[in-house]
C-alpha atoms as a PDB file:
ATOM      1  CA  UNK A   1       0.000   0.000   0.000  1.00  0.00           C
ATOM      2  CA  UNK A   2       1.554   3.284  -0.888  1.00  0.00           C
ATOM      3  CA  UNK A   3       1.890   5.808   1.840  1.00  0.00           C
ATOM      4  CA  UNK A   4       1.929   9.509   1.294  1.00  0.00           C
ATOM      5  CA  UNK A   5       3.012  12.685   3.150  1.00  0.00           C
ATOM      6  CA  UNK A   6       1.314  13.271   6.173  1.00  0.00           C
ATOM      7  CA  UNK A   7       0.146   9.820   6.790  1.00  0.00           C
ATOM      8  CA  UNK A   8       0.139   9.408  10.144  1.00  0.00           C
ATOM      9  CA  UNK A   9       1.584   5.500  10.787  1.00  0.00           C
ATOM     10  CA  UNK A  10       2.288   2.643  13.165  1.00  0.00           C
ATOM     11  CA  UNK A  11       6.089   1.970  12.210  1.00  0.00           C
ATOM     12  CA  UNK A  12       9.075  -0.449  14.135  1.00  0.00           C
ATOM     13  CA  UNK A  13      12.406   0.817  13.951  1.00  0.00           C
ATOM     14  CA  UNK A  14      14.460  -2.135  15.601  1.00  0.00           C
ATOM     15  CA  UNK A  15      13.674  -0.817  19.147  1.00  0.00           C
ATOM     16  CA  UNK A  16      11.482  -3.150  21.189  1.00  0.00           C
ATOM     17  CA  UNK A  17       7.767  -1.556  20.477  1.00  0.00           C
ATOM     18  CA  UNK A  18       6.160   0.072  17.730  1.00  0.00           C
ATOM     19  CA  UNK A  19       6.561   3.418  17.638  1.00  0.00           C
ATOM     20  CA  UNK A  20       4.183   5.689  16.010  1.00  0.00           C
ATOM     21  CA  UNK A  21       4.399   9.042  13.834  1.00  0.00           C
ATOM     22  CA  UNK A  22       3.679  11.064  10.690  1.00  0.00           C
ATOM     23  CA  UNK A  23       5.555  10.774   7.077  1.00  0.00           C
ATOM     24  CA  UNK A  24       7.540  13.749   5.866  1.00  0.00           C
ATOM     25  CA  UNK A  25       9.020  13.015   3.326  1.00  0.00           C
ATOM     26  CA  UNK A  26       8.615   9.491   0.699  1.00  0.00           C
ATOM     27  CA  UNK A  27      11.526   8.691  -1.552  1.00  0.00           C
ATOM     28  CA  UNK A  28      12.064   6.310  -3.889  1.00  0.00           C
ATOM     29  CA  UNK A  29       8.218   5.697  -4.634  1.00  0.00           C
ATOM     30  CA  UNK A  30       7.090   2.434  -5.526  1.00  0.00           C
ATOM     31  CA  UNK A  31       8.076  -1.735  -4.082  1.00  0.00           C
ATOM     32  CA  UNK A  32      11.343   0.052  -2.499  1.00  0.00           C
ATOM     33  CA  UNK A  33       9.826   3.457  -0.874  1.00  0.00           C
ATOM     34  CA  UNK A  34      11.945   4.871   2.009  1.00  0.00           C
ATOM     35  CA  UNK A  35       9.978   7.166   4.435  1.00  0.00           C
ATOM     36  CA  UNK A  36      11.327   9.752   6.933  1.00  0.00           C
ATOM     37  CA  UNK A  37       9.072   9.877   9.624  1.00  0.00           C
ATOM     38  CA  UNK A  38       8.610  12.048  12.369  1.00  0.00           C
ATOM     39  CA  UNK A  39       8.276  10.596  16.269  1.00  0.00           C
ATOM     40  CA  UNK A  40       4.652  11.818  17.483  1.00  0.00           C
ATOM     41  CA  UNK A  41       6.323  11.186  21.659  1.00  0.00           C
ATOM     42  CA  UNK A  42       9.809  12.427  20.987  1.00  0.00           C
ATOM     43  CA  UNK A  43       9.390  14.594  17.832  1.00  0.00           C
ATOM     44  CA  UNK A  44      12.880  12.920  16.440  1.00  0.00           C
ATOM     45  CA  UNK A  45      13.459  11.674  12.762  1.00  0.00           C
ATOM     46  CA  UNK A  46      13.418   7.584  11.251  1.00  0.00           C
ATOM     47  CA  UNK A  47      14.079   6.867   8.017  1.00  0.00           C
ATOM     48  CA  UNK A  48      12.246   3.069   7.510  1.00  0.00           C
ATOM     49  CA  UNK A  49      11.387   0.972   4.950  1.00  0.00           C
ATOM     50  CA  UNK A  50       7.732   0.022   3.685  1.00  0.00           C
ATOM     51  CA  UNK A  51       7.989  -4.082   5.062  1.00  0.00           C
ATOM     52  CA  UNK A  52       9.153  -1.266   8.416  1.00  0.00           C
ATOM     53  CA  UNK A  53       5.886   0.239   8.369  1.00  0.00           C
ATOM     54  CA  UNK A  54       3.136  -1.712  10.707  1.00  0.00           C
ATOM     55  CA  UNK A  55      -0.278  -2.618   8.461  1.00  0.00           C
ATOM     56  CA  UNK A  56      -3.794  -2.777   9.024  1.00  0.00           C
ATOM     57  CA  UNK A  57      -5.674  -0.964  11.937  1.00  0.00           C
ATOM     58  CA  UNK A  58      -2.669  -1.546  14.747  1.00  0.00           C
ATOM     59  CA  UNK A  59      -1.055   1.269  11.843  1.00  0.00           C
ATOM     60  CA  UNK A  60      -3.663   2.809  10.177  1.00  0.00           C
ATOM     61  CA  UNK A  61      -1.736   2.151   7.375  1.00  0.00           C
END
């Protein structure tokens, strides 16, 4: 599913938990997007993958 700026998203990030937070910026649309995402709690900056990105209503993505 592609996910556009300002999506608001479920994500994991390699941290124990899932994490949650809005998309700023999509690159590389398409099967290998990359997404900078900003923390909703802590207000800091991911860069994840799509398969990084948590589905369904847990994500709202």
């Amino acid at each position: 599913m592609p996910y556009t700026k300002n999506d608001h998203v479920a994500y994991r990030d390699g941290r124990p938990g899932t994490r949650r937070g809005r998309i700023e910026e999509v690159r590389d649309e398409g099967p290998h997007a990359v997404y900078r995402i900003r923390n909703d709690a802590t207000d800091e900056i991911r860069v994840v993958t799509e398969e990084q990105i948590v589905p369904g209503p847990e994500g709202n993505g």
